[in-house]
N, C-alpha and C. Protein backbone atom coordinates (compact mmCIF):
# COMPACT_ATOMS: atom_id res chain seq x y z
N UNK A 1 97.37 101.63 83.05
CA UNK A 1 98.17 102.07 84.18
C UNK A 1 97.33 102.05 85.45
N UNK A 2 97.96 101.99 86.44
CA UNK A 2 97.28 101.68 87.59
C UNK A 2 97.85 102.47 88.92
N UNK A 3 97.09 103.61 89.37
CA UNK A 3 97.37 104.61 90.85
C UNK A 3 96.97 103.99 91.74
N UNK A 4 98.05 104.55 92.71
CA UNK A 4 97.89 104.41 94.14
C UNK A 4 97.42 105.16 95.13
N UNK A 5 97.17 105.95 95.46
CA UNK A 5 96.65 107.18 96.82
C UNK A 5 96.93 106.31 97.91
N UNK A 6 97.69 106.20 98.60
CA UNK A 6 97.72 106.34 99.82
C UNK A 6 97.08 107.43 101.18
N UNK A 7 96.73 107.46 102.23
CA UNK A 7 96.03 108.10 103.17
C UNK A 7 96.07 107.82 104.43
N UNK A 8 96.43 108.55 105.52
CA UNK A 8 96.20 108.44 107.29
C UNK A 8 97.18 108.32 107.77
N UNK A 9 98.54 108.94 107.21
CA UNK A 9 99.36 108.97 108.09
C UNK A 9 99.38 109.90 108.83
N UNK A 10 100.49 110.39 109.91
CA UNK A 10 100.69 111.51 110.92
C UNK A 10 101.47 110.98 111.60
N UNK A 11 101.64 111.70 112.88
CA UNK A 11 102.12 111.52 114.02
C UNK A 11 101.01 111.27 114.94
N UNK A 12 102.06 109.99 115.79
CA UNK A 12 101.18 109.21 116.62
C UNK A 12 102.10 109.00 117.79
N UNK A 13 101.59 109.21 119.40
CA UNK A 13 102.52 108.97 120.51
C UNK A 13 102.91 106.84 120.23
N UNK A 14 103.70 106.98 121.50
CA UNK A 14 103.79 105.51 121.13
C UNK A 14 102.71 104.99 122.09
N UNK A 15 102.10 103.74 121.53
CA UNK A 15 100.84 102.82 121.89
C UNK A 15 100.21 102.74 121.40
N UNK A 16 99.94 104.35 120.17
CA UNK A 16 98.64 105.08 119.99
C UNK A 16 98.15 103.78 118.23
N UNK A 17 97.45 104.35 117.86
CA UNK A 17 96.83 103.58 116.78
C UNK A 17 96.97 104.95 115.41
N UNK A 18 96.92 103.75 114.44
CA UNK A 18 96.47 104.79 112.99
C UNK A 18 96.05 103.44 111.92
N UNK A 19 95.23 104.37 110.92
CA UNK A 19 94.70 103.82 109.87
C UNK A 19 94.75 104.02 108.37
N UNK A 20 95.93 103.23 107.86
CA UNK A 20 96.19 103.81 106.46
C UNK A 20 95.15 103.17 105.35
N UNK A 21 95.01 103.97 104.60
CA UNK A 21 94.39 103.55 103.28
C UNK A 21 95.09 103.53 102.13
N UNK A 22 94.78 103.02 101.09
CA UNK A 22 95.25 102.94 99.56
C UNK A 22 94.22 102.79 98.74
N UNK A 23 94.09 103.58 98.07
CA UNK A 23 92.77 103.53 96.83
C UNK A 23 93.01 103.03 95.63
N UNK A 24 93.34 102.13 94.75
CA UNK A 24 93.72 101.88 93.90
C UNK A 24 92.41 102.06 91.99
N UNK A 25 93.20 102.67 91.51
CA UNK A 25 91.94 103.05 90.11
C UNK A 25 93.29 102.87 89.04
N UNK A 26 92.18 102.79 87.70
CA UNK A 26 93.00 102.02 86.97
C UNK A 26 92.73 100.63 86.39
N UNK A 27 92.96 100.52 85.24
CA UNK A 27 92.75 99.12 84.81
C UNK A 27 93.80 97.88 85.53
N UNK A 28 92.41 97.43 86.46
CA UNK A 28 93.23 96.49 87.35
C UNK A 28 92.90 95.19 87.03
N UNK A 29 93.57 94.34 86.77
CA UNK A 29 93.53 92.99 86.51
C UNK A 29 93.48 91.53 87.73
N UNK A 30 92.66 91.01 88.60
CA UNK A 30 93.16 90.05 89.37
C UNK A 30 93.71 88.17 88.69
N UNK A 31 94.16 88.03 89.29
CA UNK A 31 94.46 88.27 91.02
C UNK A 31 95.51 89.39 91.07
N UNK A 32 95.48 90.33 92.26
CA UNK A 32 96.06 91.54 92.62
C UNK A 32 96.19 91.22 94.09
N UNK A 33 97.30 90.89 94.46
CA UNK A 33 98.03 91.24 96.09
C UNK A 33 98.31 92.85 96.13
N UNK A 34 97.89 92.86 97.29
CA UNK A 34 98.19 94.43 97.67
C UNK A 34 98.83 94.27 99.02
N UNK A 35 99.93 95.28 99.28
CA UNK A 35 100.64 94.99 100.41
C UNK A 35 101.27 96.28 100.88
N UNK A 36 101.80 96.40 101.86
CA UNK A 36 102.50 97.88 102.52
C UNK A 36 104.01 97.47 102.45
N UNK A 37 104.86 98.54 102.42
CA UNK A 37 106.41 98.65 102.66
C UNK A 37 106.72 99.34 103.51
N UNK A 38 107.38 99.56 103.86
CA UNK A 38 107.90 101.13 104.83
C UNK A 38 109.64 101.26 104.63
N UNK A 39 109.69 102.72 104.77
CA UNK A 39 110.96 102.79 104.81
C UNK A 39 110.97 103.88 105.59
N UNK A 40 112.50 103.58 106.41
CA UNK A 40 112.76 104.28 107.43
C UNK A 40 113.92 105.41 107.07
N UNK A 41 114.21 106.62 107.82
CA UNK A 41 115.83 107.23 107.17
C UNK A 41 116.64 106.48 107.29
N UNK A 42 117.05 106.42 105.96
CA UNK A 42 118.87 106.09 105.65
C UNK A 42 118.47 104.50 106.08
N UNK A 43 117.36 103.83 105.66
CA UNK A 43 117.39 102.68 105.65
C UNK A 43 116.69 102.14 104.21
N UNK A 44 116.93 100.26 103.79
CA UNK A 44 116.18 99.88 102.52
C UNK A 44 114.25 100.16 103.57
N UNK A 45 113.78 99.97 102.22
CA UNK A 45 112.45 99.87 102.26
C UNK A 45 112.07 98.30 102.48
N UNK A 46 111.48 97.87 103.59
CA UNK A 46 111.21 96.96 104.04
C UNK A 46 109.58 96.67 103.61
N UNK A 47 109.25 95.10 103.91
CA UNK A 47 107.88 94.56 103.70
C UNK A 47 107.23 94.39 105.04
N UNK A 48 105.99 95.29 104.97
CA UNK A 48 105.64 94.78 106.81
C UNK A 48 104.11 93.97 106.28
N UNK A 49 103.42 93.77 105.65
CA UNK A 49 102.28 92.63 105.47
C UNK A 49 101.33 92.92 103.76
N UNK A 50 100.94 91.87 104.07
CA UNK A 50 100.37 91.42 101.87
C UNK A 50 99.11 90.70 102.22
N UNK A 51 98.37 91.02 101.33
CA UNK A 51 97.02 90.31 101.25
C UNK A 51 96.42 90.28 100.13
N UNK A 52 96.44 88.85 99.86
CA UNK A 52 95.54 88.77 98.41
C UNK A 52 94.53 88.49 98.19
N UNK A 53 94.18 88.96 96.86
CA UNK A 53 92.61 88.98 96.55
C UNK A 53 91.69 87.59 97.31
N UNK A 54 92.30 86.78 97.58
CA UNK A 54 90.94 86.10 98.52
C UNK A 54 91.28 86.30 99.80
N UNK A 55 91.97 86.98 100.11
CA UNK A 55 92.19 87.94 101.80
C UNK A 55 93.05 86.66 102.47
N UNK A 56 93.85 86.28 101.75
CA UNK A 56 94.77 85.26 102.44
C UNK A 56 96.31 86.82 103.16
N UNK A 57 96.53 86.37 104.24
CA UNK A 57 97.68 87.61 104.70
C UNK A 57 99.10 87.00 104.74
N UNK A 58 99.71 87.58 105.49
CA UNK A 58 101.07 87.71 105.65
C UNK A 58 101.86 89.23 106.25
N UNK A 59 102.52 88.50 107.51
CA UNK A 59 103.11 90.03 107.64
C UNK A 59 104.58 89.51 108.22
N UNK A 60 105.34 90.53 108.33
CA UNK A 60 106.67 90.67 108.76
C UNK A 60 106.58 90.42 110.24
N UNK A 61 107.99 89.78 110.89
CA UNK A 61 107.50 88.91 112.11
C UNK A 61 107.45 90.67 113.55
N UNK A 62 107.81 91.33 113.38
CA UNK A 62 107.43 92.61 113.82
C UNK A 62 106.50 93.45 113.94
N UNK A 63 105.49 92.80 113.56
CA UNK A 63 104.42 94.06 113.50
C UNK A 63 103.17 92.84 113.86
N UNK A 64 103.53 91.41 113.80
CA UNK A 64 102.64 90.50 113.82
C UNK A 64 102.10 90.72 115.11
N UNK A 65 100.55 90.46 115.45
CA UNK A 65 99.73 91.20 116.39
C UNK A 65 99.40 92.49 116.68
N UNK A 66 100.19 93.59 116.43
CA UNK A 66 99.95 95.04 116.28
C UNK A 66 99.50 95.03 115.10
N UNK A 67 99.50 95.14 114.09
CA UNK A 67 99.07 95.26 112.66
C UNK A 67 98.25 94.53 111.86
N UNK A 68 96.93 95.01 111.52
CA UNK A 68 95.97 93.87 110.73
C UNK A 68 95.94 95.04 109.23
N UNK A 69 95.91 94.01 108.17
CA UNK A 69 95.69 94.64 106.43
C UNK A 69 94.85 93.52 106.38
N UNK A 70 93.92 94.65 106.00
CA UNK A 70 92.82 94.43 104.51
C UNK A 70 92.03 94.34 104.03
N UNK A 71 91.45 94.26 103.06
CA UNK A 71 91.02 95.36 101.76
C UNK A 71 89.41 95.20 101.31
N UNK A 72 89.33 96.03 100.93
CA UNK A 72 87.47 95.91 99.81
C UNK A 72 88.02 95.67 98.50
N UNK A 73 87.61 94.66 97.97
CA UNK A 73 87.79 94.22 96.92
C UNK A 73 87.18 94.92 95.56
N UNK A 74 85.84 95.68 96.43
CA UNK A 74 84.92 96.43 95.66
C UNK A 74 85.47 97.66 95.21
N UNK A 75 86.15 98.02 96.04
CA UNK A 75 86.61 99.71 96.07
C UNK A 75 88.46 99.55 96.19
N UNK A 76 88.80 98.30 95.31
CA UNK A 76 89.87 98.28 95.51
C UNK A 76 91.00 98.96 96.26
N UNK A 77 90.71 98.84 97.41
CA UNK A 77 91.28 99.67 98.62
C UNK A 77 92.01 98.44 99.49
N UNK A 78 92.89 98.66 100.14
CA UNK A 78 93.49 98.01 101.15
C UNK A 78 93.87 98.97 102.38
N UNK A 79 93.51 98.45 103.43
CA UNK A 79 94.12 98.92 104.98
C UNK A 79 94.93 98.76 105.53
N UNK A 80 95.41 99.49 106.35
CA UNK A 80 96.70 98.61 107.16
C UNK A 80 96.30 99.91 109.14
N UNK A 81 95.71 98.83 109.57
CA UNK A 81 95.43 99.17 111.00
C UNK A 81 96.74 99.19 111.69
N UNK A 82 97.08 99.54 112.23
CA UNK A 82 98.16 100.05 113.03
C UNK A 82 97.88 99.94 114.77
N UNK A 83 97.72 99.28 115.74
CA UNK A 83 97.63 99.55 116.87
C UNK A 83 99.51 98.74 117.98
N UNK A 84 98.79 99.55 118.79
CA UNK A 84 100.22 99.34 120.03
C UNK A 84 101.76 99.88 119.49
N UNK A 85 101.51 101.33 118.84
CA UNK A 85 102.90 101.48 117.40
C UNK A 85 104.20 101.90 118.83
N UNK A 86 105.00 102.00 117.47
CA UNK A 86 106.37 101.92 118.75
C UNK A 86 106.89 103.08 117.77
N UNK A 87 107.81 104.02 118.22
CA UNK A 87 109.06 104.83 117.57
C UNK A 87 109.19 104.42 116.23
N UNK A 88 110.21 102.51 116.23
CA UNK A 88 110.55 102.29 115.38
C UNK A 88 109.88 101.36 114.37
N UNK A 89 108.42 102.02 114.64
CA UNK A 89 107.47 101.82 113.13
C UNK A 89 107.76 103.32 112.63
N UNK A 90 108.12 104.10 113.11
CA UNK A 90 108.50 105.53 112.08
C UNK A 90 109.20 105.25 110.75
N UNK A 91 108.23 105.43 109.18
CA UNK A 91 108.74 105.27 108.09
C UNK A 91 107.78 106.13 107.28
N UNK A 92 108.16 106.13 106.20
CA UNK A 92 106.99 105.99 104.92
C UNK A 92 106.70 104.97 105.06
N UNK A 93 105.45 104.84 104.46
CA UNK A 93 104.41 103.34 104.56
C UNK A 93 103.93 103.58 102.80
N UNK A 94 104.40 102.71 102.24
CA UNK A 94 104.36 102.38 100.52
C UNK A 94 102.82 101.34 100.82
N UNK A 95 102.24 101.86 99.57
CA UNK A 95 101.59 100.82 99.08
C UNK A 95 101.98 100.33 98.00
N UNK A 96 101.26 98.69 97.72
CA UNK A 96 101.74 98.25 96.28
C UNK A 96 100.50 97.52 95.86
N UNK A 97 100.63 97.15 94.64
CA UNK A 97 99.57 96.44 93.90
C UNK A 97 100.72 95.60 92.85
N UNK A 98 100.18 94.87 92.98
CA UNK A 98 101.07 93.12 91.82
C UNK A 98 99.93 92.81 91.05
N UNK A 99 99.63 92.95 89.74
CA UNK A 99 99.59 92.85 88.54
C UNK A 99 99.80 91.16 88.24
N UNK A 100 98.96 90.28 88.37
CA UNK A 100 99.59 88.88 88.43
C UNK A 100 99.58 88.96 87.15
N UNK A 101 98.54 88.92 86.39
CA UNK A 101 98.46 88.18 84.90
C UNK A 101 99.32 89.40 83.48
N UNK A 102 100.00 90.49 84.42
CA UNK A 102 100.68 91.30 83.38
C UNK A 102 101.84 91.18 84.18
N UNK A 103 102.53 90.64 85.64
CA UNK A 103 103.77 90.55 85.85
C UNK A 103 104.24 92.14 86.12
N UNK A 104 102.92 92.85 86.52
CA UNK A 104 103.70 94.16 87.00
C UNK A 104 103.38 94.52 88.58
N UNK A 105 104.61 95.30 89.15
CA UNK A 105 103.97 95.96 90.72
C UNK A 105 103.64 96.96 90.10
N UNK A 106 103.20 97.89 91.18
CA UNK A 106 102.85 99.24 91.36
C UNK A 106 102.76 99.67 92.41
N UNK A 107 103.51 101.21 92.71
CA UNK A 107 103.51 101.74 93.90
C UNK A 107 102.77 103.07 94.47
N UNK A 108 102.34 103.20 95.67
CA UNK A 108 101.88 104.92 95.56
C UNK A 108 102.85 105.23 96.79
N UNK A 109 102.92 106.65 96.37
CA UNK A 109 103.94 107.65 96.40
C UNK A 109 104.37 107.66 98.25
N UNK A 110 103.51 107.36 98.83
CA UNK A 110 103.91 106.95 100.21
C UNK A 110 103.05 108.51 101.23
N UNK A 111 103.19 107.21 102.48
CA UNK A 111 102.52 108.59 103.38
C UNK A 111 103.48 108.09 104.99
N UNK A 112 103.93 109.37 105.23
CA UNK A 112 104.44 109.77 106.04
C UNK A 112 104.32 109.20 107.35
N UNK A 113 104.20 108.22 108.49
CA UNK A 113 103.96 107.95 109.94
C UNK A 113 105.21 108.27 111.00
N UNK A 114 104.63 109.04 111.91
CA UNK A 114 105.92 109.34 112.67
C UNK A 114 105.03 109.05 114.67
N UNK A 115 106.09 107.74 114.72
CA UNK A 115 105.73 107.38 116.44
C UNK A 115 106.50 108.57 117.41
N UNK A 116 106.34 109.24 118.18
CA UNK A 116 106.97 109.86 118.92
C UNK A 116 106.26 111.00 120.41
N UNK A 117 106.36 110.88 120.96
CA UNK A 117 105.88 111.34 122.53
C UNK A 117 106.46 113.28 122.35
């Protein structure tokens, strides 16, 4: 089985910056993409950027330039930098881990970000 910890959310004015973490422990198998979600109230849980084990990225066309992920491979951790945030980055921010060679995700429990003045 394989945990998530997530870490660094809060409240942040808008412009301001934050820095999430995910710690991942556990029998982890690569290749392992690790990536963020967010979900907003009374909305689905969306994909905002992924990065895999050879630090290849990808992000959602919204957050592209404000937002850099990623990770120590050592300390199986992934980041997700946050700068220039707006209101409507206000969500939970999911982490995940993909399991390539067992075909499983995994999620941690989420941490809280709230943009607001």
């Amino acid at each position: 089985q394989v945990r998530l910890v997530e870490s660094g959310g809060g409240l942040v004015q808008p412009g301001g910056s934050l820095r999430l973490s995910c710690a991942a422990s556990g029998t982890i198998f690569s290749p392992n993409p690790m990536g963020w979600y967010r979900q907003a109230p009374e909305k689905q849980r969306e994909f905002v950027a992924l990065i895999t084990s050879g630090g290849i990225t990808n992000y959602t066309d919204s957050v592209k330039g404000r937002f850099t992920i990623s990770r120590d491979n050592a300390k199986h951790t992934v980041y997700l930098q946050m700068n220039e945030m707006k209101p409507e980055d206000t969500a939970t921010y999911y982490c995940s881990l993909d399991d390539m060679p067992r075909g499983l995700r995994f999620w941690g429990s989420g941490t809280l970000v709230t943009v607001s003045s």
